[in-house]
C-alpha atoms as a PDB file:
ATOM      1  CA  UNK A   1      19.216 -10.913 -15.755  1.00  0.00           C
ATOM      2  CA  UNK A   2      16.940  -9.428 -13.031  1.00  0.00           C
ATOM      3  CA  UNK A   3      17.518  -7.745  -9.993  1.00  0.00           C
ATOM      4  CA  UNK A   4      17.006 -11.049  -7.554  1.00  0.00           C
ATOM      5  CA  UNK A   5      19.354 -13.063 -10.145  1.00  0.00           C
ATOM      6  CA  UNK A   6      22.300 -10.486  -9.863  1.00  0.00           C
ATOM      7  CA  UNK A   7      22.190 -10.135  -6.181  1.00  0.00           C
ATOM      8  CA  UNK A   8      22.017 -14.160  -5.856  1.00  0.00           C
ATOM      9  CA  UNK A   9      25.165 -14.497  -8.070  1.00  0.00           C
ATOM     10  CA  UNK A  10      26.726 -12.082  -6.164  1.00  0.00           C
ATOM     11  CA  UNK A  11      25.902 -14.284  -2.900  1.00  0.00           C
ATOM     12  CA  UNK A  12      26.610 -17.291  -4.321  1.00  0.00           C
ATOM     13  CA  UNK A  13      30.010 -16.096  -5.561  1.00  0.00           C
ATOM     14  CA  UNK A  14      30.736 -14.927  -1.832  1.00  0.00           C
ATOM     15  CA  UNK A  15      29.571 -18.040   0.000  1.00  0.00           C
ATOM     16  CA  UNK A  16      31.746 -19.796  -2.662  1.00  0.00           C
ATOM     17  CA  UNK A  17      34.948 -18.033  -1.606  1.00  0.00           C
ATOM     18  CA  UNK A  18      34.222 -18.394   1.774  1.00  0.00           C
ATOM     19  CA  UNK A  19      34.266 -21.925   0.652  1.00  0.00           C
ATOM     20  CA  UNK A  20      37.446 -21.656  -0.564  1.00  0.00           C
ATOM     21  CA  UNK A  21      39.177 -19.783   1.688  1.00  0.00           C
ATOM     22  CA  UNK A  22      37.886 -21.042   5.013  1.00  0.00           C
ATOM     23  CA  UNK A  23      40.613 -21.916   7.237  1.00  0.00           C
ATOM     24  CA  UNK A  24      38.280 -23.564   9.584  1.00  0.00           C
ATOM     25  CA  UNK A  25      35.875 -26.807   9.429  1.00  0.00           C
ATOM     26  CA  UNK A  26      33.158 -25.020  10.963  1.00  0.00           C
ATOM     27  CA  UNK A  27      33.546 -21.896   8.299  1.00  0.00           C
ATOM     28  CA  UNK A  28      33.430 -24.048   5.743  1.00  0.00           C
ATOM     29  CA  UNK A  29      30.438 -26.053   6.674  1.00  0.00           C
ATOM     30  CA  UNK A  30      28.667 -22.980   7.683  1.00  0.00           C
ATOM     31  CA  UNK A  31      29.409 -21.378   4.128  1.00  0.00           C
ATOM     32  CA  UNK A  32      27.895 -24.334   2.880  1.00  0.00           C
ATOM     33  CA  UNK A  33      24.624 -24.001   4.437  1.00  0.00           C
ATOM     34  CA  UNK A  34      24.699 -20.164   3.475  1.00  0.00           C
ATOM     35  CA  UNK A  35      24.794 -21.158  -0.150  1.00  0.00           C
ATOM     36  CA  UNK A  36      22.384 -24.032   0.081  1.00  0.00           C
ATOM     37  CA  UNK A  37      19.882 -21.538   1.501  1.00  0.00           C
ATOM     38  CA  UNK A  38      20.586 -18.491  -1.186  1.00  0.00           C
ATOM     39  CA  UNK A  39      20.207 -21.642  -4.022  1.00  0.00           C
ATOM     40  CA  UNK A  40      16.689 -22.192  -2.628  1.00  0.00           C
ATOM     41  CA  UNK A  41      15.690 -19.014  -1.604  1.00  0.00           C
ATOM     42  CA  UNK A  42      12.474 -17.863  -3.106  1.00  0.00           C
ATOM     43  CA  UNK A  43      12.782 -14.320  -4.546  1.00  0.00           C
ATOM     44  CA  UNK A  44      10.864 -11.888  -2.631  1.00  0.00           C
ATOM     45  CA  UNK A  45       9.132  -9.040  -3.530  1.00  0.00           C
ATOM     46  CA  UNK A  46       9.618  -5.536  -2.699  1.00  0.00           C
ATOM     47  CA  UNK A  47       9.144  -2.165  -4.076  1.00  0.00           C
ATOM     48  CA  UNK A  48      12.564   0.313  -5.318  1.00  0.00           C
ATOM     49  CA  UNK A  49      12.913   2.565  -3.232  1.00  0.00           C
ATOM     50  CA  UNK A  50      15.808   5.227  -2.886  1.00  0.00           C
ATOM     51  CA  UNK A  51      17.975   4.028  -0.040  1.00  0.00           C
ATOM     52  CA  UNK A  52      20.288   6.958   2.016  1.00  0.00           C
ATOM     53  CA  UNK A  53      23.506   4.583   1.417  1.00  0.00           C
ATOM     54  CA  UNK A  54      22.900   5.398  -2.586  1.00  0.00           C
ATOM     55  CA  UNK A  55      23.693   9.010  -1.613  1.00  0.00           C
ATOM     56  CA  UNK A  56      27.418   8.417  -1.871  1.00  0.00           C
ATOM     57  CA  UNK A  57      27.166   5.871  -4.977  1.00  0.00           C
ATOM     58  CA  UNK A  58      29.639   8.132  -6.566  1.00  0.00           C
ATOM     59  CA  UNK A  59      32.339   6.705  -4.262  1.00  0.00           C
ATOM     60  CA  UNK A  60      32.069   3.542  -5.390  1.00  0.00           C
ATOM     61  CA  UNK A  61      35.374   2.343  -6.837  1.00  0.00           C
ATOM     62  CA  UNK A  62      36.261   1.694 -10.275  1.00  0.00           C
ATOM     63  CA  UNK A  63      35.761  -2.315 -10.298  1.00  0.00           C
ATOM     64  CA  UNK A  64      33.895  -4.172 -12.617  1.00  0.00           C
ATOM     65  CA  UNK A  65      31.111  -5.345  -9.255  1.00  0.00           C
ATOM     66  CA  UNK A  66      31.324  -1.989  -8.202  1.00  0.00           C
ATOM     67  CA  UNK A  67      30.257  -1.048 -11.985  1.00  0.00           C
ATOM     68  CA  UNK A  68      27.825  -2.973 -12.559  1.00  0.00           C
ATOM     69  CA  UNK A  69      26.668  -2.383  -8.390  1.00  0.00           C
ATOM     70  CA  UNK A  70      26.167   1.170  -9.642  1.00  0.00           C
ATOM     71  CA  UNK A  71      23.875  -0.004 -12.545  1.00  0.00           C
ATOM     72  CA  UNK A  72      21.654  -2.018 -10.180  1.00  0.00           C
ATOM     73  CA  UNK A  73      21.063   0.378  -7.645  1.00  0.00           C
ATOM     74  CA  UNK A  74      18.216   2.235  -8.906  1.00  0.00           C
ATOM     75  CA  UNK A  75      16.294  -0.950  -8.920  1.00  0.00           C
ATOM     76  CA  UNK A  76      16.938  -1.759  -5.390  1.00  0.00           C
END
């Protein structure tokens, strides 16, 4: 799976909780239009580079995003 297809899954799973869990009409609707926009997104491209938030990757805790988060990085 590539970089752009992780970090859309990732999105798409948070827009659909937000789905989910929205306690509001308008939160809903708006997490709706979030997710329609990630599913049609075109991926863009960029160049890795070493970001200053990596620094402290190490920190990162032990959860299976947070895992496999850690495994991406370099590529971001």
């Amino acid at each position: 799976m590539s970089t752009h297809d992780v970090l859309r899954s990732w999105l798409t799973d948070a827009a659909d909780s937000a789905i989910e869990l929205a306690a509001r009409h308008e939160i809903r609707e708006g997490a709706h239009r979030f997710r329609m926009a990630i599913e049609t997104a075109a991926a863009i491209s960029y160049e890795p580079q070493m970001l200053p938030v990596l620094r402290n990757i190490d920190r990162v805790a032990n959860s299976q995003r947070a895992r496999k988060f850690a495994e991406l990085a370099p590529s971001l």
